[in-house]
Protein backbone atom coordinates (compact mmCIF):
# COMPACT_ATOMS: atom_id res chain seq x y z
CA UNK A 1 0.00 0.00 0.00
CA UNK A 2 2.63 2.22 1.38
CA UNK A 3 4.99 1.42 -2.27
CA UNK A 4 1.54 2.07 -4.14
CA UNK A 5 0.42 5.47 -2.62
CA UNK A 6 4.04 6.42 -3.32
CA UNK A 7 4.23 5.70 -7.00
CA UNK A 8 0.47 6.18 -7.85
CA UNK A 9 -0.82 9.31 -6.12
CA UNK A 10 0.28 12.45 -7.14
CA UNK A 11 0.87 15.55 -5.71
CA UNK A 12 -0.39 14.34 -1.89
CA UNK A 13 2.13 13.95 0.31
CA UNK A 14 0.05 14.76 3.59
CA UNK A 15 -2.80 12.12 2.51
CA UNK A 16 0.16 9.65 2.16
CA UNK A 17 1.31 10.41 5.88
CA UNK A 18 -1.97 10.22 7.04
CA UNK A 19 -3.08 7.28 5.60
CA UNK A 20 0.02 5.00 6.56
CA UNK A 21 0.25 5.84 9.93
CA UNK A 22 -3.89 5.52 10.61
CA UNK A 23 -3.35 1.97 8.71
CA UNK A 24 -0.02 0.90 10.33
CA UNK A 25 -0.90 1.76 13.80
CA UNK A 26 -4.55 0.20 13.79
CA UNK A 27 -3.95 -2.90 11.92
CA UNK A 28 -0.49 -3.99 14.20
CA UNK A 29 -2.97 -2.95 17.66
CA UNK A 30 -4.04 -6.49 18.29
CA UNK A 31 -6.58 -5.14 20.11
CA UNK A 32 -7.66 -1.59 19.14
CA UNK A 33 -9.74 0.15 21.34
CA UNK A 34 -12.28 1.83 19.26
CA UNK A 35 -12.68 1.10 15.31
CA UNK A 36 -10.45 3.48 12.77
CA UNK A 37 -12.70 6.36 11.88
CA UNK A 38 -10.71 8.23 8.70
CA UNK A 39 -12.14 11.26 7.20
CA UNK A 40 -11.19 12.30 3.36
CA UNK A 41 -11.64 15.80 2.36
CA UNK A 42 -10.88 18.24 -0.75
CA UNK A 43 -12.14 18.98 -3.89
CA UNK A 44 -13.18 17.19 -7.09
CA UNK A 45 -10.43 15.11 -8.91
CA UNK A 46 -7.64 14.86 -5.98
CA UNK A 47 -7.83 11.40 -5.03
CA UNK A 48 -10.01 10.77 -2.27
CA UNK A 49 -12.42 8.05 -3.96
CA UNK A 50 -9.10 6.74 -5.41
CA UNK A 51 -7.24 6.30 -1.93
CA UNK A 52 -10.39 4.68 -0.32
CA UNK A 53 -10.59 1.95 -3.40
CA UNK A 54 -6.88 1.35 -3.23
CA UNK A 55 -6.69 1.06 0.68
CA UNK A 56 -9.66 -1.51 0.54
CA UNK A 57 -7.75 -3.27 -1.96
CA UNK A 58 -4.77 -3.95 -0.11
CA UNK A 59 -7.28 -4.93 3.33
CA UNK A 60 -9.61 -7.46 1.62
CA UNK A 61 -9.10 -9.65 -0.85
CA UNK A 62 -12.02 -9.01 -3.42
CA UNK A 63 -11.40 -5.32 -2.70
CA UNK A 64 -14.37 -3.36 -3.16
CA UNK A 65 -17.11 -6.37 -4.39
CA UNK A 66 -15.65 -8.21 -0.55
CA UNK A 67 -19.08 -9.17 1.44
CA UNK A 68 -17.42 -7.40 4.44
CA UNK A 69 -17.26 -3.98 2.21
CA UNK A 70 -19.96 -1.64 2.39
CA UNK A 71 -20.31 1.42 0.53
CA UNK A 72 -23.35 4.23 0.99
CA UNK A 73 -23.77 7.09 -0.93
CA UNK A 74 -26.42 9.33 0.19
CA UNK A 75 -27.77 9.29 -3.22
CA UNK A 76 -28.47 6.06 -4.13
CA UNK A 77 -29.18 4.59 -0.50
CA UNK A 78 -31.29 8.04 1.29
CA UNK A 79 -32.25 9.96 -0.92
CA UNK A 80 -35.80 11.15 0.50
CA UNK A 81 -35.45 13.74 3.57
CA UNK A 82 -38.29 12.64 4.76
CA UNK A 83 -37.77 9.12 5.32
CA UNK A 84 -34.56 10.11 7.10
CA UNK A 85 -35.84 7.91 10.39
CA UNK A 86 -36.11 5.08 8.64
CA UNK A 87 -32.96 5.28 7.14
CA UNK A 88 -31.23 5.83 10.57
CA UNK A 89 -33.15 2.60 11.69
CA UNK A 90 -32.06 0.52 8.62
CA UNK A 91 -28.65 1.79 9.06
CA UNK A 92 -27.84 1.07 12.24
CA UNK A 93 -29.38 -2.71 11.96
CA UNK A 94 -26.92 -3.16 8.78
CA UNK A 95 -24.14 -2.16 10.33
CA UNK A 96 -24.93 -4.23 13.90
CA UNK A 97 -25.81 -7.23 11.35
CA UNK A 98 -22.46 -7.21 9.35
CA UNK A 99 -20.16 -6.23 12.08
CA UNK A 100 -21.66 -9.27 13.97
CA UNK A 101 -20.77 -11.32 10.55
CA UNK A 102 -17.33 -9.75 10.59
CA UNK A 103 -15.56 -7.59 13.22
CA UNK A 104 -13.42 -6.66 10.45
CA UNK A 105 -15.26 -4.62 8.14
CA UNK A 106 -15.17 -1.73 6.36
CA UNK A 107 -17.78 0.87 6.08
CA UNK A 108 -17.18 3.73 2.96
CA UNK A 109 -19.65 6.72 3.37
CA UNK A 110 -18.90 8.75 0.00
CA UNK A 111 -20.40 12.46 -0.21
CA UNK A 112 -20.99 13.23 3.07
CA UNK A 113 -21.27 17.05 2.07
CA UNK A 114 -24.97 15.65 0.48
CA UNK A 115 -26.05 13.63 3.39
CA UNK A 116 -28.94 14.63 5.57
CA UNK A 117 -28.12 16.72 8.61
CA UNK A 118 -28.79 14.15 11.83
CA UNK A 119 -28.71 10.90 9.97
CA UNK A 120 -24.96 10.08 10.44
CA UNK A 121 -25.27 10.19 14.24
CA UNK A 122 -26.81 6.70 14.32
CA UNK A 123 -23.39 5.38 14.14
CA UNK A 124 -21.94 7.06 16.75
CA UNK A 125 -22.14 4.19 19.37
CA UNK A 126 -20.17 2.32 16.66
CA UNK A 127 -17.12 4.54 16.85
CA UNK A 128 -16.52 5.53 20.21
CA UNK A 129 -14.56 3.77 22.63
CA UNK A 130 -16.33 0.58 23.73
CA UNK A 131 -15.74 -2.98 24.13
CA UNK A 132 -19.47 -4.05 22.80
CA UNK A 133 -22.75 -2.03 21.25
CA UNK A 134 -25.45 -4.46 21.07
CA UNK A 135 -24.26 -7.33 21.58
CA UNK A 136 -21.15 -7.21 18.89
CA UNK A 137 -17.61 -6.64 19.37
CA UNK A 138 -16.93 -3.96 16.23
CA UNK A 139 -13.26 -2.51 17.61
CA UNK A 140 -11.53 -3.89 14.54
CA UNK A 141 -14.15 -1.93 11.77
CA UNK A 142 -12.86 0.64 9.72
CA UNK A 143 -15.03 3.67 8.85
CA UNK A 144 -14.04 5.99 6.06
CA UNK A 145 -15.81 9.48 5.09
CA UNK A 146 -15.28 11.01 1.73
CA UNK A 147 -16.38 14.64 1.23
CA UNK A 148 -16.23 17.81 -0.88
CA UNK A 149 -16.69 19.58 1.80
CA UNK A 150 -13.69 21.48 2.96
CA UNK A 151 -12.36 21.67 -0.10
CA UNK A 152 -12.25 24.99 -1.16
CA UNK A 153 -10.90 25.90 2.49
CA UNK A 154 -8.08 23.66 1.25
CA UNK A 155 -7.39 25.01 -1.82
CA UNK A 156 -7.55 28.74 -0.56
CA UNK A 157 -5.31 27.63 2.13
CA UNK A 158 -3.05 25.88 -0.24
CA UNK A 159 -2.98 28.85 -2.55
CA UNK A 160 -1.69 31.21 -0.12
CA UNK A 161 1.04 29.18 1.31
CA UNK A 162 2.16 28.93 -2.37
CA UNK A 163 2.10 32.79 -2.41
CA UNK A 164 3.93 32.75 0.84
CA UNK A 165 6.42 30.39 -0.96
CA UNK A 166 6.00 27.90 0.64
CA UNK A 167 6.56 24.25 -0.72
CA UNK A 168 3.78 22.00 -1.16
CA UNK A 169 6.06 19.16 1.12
CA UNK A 170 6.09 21.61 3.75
CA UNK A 171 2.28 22.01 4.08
CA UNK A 172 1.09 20.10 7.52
CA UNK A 173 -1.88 19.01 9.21
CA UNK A 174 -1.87 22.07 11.68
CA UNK A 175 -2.19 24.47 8.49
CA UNK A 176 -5.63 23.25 7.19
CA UNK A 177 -6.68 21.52 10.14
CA UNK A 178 -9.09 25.45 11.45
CA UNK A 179 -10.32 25.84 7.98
CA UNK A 180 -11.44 22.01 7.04
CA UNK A 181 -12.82 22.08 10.73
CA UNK A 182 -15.11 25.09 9.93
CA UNK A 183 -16.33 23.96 6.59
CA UNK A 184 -17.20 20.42 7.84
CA UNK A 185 -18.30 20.69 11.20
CA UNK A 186 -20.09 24.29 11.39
CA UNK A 187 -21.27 24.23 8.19
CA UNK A 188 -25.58 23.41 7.80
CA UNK A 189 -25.06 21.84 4.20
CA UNK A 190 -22.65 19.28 5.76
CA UNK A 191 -23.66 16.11 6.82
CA UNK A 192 -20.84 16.21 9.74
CA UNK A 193 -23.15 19.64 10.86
CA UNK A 194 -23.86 19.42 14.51
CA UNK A 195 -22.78 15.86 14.16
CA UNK A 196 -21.79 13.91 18.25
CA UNK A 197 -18.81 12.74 15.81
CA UNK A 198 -17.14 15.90 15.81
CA UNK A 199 -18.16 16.86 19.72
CA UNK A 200 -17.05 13.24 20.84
CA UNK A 201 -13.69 13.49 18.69
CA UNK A 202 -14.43 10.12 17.10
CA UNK A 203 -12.51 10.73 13.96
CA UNK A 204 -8.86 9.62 14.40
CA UNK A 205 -7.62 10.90 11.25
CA UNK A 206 -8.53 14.12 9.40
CA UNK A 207 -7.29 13.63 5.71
CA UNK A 208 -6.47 16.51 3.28
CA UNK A 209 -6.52 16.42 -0.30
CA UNK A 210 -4.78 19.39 -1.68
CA UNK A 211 -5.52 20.84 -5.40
CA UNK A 212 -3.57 19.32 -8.08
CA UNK A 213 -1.17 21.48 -10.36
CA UNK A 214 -0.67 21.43 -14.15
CA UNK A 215 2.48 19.07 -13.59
CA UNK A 216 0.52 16.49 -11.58
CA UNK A 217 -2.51 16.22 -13.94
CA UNK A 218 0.30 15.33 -16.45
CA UNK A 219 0.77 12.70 -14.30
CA UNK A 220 -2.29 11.54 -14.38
CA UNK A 221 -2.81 11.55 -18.25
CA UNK A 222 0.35 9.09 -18.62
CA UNK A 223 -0.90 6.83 -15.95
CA UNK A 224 -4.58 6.55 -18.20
CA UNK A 225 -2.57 5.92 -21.01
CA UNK A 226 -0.29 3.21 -19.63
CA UNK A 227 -3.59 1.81 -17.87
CA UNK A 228 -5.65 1.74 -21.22
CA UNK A 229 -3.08 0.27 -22.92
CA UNK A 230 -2.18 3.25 -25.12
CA UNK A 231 0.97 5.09 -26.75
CA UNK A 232 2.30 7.57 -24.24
CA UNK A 233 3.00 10.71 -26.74
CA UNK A 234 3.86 13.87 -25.18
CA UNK A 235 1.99 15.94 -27.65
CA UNK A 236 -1.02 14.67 -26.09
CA UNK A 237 0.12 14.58 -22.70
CA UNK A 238 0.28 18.36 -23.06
CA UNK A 239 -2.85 19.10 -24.89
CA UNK A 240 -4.51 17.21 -22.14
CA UNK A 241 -3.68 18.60 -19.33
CA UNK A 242 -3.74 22.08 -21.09
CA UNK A 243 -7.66 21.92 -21.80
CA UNK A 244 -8.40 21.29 -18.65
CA UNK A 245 -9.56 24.58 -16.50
CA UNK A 246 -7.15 26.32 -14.03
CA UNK A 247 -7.44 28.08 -11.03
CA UNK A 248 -7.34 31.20 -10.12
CA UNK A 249 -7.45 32.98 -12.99
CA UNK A 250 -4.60 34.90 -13.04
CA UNK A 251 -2.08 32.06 -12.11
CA UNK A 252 -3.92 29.24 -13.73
CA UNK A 253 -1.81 27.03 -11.04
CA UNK A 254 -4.78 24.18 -9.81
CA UNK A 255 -6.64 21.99 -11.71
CA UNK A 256 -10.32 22.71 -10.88
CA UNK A 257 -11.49 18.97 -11.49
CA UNK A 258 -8.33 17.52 -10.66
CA UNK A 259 -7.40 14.37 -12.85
CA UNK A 260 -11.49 13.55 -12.59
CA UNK A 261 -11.85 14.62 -16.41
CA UNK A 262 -8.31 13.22 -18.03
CA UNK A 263 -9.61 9.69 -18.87
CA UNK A 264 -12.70 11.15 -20.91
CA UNK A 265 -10.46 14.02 -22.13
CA UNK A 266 -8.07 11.26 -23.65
CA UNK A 267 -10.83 9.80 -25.82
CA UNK A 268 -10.74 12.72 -27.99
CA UNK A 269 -7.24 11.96 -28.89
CA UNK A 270 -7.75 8.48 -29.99
């Protein structure tokens, strides 16, 4: 995993840091006290659905289509307001039921920034620190939160420490930690909003996602290549990751969809 996020991701060093040392340190705890609670935040294109896909990869052997895998995406699985009871109800029995299957699973929650305000908090009693909730030991679980939310905090942040010159490597935790906080947790379009998760401190690892510059998305144009098998030309290395749009306008230095577009971008080409 480590060898992977090191070759494969670009331009995240902090996720990379993160990441390992939430996965090192929970998986070699024989016995964790609470479950790992990770939560992935930034804008469009920078990796975060990428990084959860790969990380399940390396933890279960059918990756993503494992039985002990679940995904929810407040789109597909709640996407009536009212009904938001039941879905807390229905939630929380999944959850109990495959956590009693398998202590070890993994629980993906992608767009948090589009679930309903309230409806997350039925899973607090799964995250804290407790030996058993219901009847079922669920210490080993691993709950992941993917958002948008915080992301332009991020990039704004990430903008003017590149005025300030300073290097993207040097960015840490402590300089977007206030500004994802705010976005996430005081914010009434986020899920997180008002959210026990946030007042308990039940998420171990707050993970960044910083905006991607024109160098990186070239990065990500040879990797489609290579992965579909094509002819790596520069030509159209550079015409790629020229059409898509920069930010702000009068540096043009982020990507504003990341590397989300490059795959459908090459198509043009071939």
């Amino acid at each position: 995993l480590e060898f992977d996020l090191a070759t494969n991701l670009v331009g995240q060093p902090l996720v990379r840091q993160q990441v390992m040392k939430g996965v090192r340190e929970f998986l070699e705890n024989p016995s964790p006290v609470k479950p790992l609670v990770m939560s992935f935040h930034g804008s469009t294109g920078t990796g975060k659905t990428y990084v959860s896909s790969m990380l399940i990869r390396y933890l279960f052997q059918s990756g993503l289509q494992s039985p002990y895998v679940h995904h929810f995406s407040p789109i597909v699985h709640f996407p009536h307001a009212e009904q938001v009871e039941q879905y807390k109800e229905s939630l929380k029995r999944w959850i109990q039921g495959n956590l009693t299957n398998c202590g070890r699973s993994a629980f993906l929650f992608d767009e948090m920034d589009k679930m309903h305000p309230g409806l997350i908090d039925v899973i607090i009693p799964f995250l804290g620190p407790s030996w058993v909730v219901y009847g079922t030991n669920y210490r080993k679980a691993i709950f992941i939160f993917i958002s948008n939310a915080g992301g332009e905090q991020i990039n704004n942040v990430t903008l003017a420490l590149w005025r300030a010159r300073k290097d993207r490597e040097e960015i840490s935790l402590q300089d977007l930690k206030p500004a994802i906080s705010k976005a996430v947790f005081e914010n009434p379009q986020s899920g997180f909003w008002k959210s026990g998760i946030s007042h308990e401190h039940l998420i171990d690892f707050i993970v960044p996602f910083l905006p991607l510059k024109h160098h990186h998305v070239k990065q990500c144009v040879v990797s489609e290549l290579v992965q579909q098998g094509l002819e790596v030309r520069p030509g159209v290395v550079q015409e790629v990751a020229d059409s898509i749009p920069y930010f702000p306008e009068e540096e043009k230095l982020f990507s504003s969809t990341g590397c989300k577009t490059v795959a459908s971008r090459i198509s043009f080409f071939f």
